[in-house]
PDB file of N, CA and C in Angstrom:
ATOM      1  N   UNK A   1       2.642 -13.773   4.280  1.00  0.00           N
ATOM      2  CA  UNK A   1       3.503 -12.597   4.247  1.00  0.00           C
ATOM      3  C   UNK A   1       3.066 -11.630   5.340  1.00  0.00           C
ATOM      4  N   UNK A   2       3.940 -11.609   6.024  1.00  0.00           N
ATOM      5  CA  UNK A   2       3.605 -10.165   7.485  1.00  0.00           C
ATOM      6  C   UNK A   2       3.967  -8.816   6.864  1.00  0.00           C
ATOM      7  N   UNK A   3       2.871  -8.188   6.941  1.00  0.00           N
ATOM      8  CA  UNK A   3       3.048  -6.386   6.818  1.00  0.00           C
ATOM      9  C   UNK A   3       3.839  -5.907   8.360  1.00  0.00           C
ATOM     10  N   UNK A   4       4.382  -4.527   7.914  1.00  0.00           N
ATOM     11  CA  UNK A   4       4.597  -3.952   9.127  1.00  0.00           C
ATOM     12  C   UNK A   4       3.468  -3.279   9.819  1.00  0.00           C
ATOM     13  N   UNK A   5       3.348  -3.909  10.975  1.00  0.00           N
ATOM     14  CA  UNK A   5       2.648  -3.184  11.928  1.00  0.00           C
ATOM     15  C   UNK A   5       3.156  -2.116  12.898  1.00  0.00           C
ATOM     16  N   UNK A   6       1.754  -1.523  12.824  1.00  0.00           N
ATOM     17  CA  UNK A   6       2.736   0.146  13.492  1.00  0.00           C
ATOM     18  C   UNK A   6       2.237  -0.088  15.006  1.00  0.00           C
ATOM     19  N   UNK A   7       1.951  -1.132  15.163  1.00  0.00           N
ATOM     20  CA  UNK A   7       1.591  -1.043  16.741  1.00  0.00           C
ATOM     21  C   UNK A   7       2.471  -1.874  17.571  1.00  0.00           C
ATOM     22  N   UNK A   8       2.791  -1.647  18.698  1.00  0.00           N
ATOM     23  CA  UNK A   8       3.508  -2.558  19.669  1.00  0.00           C
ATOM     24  C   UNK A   8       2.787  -2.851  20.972  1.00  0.00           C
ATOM     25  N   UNK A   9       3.722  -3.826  21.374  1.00  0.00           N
ATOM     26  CA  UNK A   9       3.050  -3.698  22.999  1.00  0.00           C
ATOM     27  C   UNK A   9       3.068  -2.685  23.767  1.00  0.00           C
ATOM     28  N   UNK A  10       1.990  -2.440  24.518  1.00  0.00           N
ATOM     29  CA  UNK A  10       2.078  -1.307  25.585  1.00  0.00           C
ATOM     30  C   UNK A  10       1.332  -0.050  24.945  1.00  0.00           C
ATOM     31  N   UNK A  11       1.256   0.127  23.811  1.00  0.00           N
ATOM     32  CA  UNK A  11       0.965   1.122  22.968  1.00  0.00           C
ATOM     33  C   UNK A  11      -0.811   1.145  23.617  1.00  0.00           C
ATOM     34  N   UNK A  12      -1.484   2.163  23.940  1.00  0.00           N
ATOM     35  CA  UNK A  12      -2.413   2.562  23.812  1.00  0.00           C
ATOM     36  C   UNK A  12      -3.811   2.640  22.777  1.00  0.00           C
ATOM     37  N   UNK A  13      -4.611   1.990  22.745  1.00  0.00           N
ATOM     38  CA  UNK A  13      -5.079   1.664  21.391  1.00  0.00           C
ATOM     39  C   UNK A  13      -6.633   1.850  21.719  1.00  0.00           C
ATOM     40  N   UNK A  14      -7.561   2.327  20.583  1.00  0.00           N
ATOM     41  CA  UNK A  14      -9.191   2.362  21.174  1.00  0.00           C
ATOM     42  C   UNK A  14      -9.721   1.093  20.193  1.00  0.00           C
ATOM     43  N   UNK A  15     -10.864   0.624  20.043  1.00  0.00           N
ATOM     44  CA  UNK A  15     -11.387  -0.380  19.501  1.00  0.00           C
ATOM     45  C   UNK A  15     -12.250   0.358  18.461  1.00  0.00           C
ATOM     46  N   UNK A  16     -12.095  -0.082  17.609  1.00  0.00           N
ATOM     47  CA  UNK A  16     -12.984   0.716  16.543  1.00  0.00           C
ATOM     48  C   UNK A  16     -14.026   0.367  16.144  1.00  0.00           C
ATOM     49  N   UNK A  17     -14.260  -1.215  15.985  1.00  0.00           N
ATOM     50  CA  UNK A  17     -15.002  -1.687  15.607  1.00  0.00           C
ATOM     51  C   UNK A  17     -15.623  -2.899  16.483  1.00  0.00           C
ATOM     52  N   UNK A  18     -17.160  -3.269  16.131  1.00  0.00           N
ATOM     53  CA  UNK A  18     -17.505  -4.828  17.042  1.00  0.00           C
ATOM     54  C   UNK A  18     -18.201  -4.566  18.347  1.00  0.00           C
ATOM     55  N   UNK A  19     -18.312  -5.543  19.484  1.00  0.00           N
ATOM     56  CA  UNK A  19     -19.590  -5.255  20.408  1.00  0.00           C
ATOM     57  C   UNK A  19     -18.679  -4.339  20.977  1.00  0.00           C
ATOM     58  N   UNK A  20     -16.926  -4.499  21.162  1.00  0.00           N
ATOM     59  CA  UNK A  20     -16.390  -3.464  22.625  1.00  0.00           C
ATOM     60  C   UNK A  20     -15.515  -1.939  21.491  1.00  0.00           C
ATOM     61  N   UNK A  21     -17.084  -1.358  20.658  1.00  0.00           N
ATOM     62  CA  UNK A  21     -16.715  -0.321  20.032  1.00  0.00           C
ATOM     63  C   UNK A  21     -15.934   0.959  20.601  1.00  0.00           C
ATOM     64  N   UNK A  22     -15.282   1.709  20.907  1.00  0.00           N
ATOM     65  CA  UNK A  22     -15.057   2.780  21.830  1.00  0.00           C
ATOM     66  C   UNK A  22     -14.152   2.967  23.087  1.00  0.00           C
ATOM     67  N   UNK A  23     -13.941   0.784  23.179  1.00  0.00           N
ATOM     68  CA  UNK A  23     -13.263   1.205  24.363  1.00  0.00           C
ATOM     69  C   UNK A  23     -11.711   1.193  24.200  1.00  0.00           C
ATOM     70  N   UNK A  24     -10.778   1.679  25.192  1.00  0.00           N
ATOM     71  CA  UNK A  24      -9.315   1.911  24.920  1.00  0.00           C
ATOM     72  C   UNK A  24      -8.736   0.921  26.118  1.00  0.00           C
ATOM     73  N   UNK A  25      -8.024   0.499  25.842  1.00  0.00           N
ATOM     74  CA  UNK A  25      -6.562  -0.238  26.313  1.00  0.00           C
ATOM     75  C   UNK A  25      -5.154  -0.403  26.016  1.00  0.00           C
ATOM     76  N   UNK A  26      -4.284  -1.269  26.331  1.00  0.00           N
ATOM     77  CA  UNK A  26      -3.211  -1.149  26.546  1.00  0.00           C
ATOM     78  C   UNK A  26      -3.053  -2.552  25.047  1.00  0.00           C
ATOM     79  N   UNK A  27      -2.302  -2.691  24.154  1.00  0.00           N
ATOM     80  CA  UNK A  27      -1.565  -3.888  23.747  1.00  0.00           C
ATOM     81  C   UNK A  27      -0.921  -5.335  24.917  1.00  0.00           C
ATOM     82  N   UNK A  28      -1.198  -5.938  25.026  1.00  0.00           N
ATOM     83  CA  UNK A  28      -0.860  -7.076  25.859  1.00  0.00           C
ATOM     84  C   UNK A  28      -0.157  -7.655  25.091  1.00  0.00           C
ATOM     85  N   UNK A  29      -0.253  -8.185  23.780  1.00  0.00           N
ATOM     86  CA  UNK A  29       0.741  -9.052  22.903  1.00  0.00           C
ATOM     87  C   UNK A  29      -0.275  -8.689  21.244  1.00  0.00           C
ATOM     88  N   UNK A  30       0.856  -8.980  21.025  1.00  0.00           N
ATOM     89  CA  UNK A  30       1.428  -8.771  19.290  1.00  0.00           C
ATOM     90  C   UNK A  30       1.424 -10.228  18.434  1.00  0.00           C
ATOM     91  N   UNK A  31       0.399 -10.593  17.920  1.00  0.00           N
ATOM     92  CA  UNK A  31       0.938 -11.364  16.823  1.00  0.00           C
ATOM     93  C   UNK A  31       1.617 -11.416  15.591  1.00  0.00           C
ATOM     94  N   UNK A  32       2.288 -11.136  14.771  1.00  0.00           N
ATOM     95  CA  UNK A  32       2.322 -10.521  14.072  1.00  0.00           C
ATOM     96  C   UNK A  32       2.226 -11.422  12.619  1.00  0.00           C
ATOM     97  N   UNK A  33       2.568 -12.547  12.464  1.00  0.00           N
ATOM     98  CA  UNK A  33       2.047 -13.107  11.129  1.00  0.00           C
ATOM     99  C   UNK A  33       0.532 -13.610  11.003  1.00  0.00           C
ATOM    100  N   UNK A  34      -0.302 -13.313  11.943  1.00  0.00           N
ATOM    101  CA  UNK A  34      -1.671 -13.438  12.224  1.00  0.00           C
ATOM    102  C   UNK A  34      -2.031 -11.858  11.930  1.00  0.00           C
ATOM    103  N   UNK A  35      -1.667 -10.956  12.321  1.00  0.00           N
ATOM    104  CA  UNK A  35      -2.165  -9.277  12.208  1.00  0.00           C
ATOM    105  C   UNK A  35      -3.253  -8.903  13.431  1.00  0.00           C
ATOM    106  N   UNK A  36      -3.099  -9.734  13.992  1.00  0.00           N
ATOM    107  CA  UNK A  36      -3.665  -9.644  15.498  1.00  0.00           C
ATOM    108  C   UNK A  36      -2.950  -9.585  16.500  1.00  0.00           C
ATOM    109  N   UNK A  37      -4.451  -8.522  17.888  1.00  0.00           N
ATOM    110  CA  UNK A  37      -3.372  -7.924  18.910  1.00  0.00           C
ATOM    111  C   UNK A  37      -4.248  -8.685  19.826  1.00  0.00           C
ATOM    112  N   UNK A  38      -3.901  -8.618  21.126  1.00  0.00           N
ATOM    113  CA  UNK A  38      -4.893  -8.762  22.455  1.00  0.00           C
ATOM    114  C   UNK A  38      -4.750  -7.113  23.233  1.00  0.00           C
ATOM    115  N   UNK A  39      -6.015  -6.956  23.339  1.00  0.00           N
ATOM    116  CA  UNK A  39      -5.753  -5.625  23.799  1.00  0.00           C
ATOM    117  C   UNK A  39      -6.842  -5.807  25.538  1.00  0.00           C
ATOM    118  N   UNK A  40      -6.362  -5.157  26.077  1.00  0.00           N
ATOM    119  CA  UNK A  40      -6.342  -5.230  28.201  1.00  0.00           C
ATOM    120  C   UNK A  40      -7.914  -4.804  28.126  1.00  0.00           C
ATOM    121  N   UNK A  41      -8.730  -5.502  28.414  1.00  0.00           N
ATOM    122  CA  UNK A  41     -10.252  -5.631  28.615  1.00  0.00           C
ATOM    123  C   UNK A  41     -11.234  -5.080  27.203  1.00  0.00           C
ATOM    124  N   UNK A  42     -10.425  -5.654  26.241  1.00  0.00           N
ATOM    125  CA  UNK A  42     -11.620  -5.870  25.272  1.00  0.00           C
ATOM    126  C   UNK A  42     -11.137  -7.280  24.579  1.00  0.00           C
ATOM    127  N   UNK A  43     -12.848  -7.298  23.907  1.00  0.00           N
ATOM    128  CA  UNK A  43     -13.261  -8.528  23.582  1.00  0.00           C
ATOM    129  C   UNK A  43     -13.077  -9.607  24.120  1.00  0.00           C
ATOM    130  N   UNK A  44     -13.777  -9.460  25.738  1.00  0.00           N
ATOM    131  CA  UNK A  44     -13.696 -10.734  26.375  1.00  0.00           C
ATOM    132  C   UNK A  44     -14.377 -11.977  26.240  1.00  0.00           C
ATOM    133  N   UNK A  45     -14.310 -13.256  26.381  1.00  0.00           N
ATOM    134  CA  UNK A  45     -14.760 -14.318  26.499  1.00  0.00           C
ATOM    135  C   UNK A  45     -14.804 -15.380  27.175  1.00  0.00           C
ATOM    136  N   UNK A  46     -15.534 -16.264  27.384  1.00  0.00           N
ATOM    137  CA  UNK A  46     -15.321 -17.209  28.456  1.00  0.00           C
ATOM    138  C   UNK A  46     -14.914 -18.490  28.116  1.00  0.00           C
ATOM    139  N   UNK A  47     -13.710 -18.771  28.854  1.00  0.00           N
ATOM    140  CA  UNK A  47     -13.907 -20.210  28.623  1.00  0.00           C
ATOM    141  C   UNK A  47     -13.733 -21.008  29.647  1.00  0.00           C
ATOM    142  N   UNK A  48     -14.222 -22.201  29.684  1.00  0.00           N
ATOM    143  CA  UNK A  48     -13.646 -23.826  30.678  1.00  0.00           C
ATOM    144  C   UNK A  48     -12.595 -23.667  31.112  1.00  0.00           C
ATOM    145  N   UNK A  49     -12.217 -23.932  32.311  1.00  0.00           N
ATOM    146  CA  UNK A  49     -10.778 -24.538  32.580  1.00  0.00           C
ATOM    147  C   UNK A  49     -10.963 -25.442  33.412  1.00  0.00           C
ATOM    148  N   UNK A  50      -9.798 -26.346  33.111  1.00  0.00           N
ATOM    149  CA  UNK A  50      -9.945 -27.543  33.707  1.00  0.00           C
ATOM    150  C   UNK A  50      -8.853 -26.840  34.854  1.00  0.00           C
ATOM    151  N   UNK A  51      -9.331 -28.068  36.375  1.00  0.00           N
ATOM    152  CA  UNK A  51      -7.958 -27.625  37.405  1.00  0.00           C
ATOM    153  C   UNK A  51      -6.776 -28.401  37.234  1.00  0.00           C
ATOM    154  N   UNK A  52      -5.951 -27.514  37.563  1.00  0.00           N
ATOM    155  CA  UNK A  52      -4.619 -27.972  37.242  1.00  0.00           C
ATOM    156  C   UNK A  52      -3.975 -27.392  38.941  1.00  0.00           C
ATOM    157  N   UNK A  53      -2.477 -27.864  39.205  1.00  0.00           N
ATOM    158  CA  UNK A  53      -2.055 -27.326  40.153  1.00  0.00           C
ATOM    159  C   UNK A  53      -2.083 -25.967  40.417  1.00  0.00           C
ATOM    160  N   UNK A  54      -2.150 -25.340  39.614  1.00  0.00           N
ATOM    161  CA  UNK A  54      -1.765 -23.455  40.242  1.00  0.00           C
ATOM    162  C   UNK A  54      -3.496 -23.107  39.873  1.00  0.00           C
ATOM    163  N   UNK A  55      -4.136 -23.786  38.527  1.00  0.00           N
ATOM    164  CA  UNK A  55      -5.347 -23.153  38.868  1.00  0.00           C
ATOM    165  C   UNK A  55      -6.760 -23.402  38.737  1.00  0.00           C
ATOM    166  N   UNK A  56      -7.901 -23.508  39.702  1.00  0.00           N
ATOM    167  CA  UNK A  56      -8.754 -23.866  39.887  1.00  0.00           C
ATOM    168  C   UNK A  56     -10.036 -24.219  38.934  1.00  0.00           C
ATOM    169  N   UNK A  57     -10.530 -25.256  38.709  1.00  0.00           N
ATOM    170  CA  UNK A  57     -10.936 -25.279  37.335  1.00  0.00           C
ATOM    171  C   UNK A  57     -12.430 -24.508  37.537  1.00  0.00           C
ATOM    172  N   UNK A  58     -13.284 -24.021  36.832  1.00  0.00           N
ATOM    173  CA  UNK A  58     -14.335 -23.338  36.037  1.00  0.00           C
ATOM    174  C   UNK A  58     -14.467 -22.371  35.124  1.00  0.00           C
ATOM    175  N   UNK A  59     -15.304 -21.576  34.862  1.00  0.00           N
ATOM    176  CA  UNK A  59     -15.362 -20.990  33.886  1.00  0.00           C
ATOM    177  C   UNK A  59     -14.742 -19.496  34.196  1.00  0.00           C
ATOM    178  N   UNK A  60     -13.739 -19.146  33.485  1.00  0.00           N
ATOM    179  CA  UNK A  60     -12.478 -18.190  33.161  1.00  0.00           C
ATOM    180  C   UNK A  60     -13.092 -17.066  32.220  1.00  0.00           C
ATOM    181  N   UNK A  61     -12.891 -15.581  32.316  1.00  0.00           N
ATOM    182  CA  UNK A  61     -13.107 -14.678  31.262  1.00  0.00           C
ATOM    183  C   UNK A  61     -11.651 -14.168  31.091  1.00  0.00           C
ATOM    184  N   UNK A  62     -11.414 -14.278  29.586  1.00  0.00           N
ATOM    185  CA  UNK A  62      -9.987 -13.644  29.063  1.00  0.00           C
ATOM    186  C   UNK A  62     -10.306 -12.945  27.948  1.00  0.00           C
ATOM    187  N   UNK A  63      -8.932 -12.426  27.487  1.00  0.00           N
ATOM    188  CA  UNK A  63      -9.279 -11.429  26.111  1.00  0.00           C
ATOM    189  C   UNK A  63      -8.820 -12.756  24.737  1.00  0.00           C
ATOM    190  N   UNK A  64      -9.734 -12.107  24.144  1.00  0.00           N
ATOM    191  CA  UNK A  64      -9.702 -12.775  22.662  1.00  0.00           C
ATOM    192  C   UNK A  64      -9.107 -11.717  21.631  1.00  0.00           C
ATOM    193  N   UNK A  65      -8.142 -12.486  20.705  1.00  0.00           N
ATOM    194  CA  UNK A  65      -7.296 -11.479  19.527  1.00  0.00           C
ATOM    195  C   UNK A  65      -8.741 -10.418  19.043  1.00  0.00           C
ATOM    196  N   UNK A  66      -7.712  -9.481  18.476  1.00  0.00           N
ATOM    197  CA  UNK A  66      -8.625  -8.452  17.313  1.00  0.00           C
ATOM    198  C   UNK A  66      -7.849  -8.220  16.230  1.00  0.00           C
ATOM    199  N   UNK A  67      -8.009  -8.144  15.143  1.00  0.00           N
ATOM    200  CA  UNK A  67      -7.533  -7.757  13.984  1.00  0.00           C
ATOM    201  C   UNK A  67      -7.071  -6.396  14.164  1.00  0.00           C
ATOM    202  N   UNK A  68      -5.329  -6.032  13.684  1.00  0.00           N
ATOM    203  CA  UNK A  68      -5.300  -5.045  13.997  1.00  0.00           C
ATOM    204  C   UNK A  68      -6.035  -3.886  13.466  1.00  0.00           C
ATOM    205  N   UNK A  69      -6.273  -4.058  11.882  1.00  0.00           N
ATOM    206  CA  UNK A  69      -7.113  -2.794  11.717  1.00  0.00           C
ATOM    207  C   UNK A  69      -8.156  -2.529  12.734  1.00  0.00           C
ATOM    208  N   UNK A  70      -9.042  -3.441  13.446  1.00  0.00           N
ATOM    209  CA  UNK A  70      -9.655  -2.921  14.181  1.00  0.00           C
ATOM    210  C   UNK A  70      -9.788  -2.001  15.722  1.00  0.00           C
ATOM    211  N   UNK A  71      -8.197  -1.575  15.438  1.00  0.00           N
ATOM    212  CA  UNK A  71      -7.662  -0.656  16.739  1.00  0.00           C
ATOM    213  C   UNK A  71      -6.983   0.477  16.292  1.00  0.00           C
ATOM    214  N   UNK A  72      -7.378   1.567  16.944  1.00  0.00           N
ATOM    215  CA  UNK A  72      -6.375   2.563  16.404  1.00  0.00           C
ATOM    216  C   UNK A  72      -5.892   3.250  17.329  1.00  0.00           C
ATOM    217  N   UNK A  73      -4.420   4.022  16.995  1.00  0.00           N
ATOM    218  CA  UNK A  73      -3.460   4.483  18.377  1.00  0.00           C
ATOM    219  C   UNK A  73      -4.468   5.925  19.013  1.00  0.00           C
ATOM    220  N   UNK A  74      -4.276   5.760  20.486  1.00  0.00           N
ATOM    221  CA  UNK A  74      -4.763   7.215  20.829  1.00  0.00           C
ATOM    222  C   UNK A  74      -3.570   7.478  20.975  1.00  0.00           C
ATOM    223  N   UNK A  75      -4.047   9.028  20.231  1.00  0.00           N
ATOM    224  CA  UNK A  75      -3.311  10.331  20.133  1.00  0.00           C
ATOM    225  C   UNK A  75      -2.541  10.663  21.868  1.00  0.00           C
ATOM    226  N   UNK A  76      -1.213  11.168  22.141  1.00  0.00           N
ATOM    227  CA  UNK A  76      -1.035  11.697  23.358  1.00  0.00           C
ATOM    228  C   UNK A  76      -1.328  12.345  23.919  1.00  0.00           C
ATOM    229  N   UNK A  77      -1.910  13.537  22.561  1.00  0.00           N
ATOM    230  CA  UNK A  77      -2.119  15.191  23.196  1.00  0.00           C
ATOM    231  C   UNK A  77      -3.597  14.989  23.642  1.00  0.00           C
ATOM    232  N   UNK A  78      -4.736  14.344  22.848  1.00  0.00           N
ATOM    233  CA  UNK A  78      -5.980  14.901  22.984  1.00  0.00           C
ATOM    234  C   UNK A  78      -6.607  13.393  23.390  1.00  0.00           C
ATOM    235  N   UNK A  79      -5.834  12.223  23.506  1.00  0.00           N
ATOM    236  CA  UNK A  79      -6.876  10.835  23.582  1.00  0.00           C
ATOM    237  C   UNK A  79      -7.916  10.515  22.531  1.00  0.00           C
ATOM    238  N   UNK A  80      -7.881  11.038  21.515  1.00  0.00           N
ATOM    239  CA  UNK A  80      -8.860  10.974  20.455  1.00  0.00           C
ATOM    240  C   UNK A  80      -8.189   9.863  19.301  1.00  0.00           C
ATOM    241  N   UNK A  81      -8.235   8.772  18.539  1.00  0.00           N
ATOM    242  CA  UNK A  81      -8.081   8.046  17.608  1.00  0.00           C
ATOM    243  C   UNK A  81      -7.152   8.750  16.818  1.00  0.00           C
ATOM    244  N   UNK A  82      -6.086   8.102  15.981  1.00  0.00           N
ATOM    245  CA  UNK A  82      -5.379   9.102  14.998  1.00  0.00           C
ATOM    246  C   UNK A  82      -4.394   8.272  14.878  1.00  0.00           C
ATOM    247  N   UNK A  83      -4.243   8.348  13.402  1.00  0.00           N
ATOM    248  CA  UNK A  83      -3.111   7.243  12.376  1.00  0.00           C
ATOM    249  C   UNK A  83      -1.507   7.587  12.795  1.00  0.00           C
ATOM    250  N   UNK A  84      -0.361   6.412  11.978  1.00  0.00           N
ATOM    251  CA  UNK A  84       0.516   6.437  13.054  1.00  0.00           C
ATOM    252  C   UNK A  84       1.508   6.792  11.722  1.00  0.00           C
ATOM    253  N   UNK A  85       2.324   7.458  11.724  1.00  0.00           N
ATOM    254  CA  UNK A  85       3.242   7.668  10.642  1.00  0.00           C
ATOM    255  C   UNK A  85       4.778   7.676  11.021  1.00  0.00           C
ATOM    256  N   UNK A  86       5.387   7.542  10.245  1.00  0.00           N
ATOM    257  CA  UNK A  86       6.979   7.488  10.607  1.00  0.00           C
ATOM    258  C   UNK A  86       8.155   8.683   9.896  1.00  0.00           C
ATOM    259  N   UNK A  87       8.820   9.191  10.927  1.00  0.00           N
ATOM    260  CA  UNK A  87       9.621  10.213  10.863  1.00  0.00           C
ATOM    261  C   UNK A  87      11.316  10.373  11.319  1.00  0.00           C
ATOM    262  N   UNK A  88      12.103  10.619  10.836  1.00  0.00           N
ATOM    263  CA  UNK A  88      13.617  10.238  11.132  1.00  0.00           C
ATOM    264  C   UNK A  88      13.979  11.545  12.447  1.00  0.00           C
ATOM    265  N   UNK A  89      14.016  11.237  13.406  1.00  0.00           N
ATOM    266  CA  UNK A  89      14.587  12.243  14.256  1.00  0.00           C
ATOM    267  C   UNK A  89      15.998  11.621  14.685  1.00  0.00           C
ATOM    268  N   UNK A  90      16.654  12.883  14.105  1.00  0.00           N
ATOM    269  CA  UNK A  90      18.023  13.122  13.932  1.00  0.00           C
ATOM    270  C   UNK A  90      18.271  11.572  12.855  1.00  0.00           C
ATOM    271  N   UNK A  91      18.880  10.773  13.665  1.00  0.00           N
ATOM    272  CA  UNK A  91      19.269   9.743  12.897  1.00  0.00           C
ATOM    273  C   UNK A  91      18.718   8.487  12.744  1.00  0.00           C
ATOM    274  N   UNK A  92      17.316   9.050  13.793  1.00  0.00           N
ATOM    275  CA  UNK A  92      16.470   7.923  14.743  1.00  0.00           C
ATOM    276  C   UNK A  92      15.164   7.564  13.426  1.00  0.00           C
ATOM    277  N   UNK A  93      14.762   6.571  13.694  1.00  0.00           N
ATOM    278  CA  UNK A  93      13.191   6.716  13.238  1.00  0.00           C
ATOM    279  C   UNK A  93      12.304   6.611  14.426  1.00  0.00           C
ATOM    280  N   UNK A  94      11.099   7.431  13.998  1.00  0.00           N
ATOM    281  CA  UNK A  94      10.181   7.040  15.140  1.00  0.00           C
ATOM    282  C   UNK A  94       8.930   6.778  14.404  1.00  0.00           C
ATOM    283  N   UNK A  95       8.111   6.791  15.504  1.00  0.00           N
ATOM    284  CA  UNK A  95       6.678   6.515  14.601  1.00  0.00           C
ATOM    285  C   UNK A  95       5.551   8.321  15.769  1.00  0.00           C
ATOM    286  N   UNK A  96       5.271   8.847  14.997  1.00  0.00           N
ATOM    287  CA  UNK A  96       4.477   9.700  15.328  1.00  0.00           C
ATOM    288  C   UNK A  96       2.892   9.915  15.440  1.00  0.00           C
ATOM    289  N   UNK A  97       2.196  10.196  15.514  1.00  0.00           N
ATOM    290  CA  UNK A  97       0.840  10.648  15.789  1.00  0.00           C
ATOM    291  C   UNK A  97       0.310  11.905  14.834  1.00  0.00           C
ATOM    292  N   UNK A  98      -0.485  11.252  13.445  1.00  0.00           N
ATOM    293  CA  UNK A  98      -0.885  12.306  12.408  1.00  0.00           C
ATOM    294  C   UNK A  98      -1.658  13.260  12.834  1.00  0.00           C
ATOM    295  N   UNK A  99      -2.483  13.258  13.781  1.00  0.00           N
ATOM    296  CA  UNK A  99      -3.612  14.301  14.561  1.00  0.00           C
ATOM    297  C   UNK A  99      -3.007  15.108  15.015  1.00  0.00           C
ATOM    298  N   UNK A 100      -1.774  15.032  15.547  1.00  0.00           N
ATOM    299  CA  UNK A 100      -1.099  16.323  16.557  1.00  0.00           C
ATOM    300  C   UNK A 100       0.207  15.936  16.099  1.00  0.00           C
ATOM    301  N   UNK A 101       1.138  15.365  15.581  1.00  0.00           N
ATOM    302  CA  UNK A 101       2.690  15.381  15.224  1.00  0.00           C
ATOM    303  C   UNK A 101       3.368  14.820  16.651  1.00  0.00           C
ATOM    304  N   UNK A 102       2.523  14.935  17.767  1.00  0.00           N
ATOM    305  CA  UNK A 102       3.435  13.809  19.148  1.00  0.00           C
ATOM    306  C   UNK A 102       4.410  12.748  18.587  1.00  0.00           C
ATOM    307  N   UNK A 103       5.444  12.475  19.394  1.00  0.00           N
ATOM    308  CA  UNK A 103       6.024  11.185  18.802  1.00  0.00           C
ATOM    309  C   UNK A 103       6.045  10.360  19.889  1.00  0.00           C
ATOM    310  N   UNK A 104       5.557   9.024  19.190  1.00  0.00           N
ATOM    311  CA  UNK A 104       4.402   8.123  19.995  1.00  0.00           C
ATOM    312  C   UNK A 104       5.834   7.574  21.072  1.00  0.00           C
ATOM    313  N   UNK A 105       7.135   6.773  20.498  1.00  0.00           N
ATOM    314  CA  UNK A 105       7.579   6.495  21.075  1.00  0.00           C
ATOM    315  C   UNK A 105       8.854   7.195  21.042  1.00  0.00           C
TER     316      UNK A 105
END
């Protein structure tokens, strides 16, 4: 069963937890019946590659999933961590920013 996740791609996110505690990036992709994100230079790892035509084989560093609880949206106003809530503007829904009321998208 997939919950709704309040995060998307592109969304801004810090790491909360694990060795890459603190750091912030971008969403790259969304899993969503897994509850995992890849987020733009955390939790990297290495692996093998074999060569293939377009690319050269040895050892590769890429990002590895994170559980989403373990990311949370930065805020717009201040860059500081802060939960994501949802609000009807005009006829719209959005999803907002509980630390400062910004609306995220």
């Amino acid at each position: 069963m997939t919950s709704k996740m309040k995060v998307k791609t592109g969304d801004q996110v810090m790491v909360m937890t694990g060795k890459d505690k603190g750091k912030t990036g971008e969403i790259k992709q969304v899993f969503r019946k897994e509850s995992r994100v890849i987020v733009e230079g955390a939790n990297m790892v290495k692996r093998h590659q074999k060569q293939s035509q377009t690319a050269q084989s040895g050892i590769v560093s890429k990002e590895a999933s994170l559980h989403v609880s373990n990311v949370a949206h930065i805020d717009p106003k201040d860059n500081k961590p802060t939960r994501v809530g949802y609000k009807m503007d005009g006829d719209r829904k959005v999803r907002f920013a509980k630390r400062s009321g910004e609306v995220i998208d």
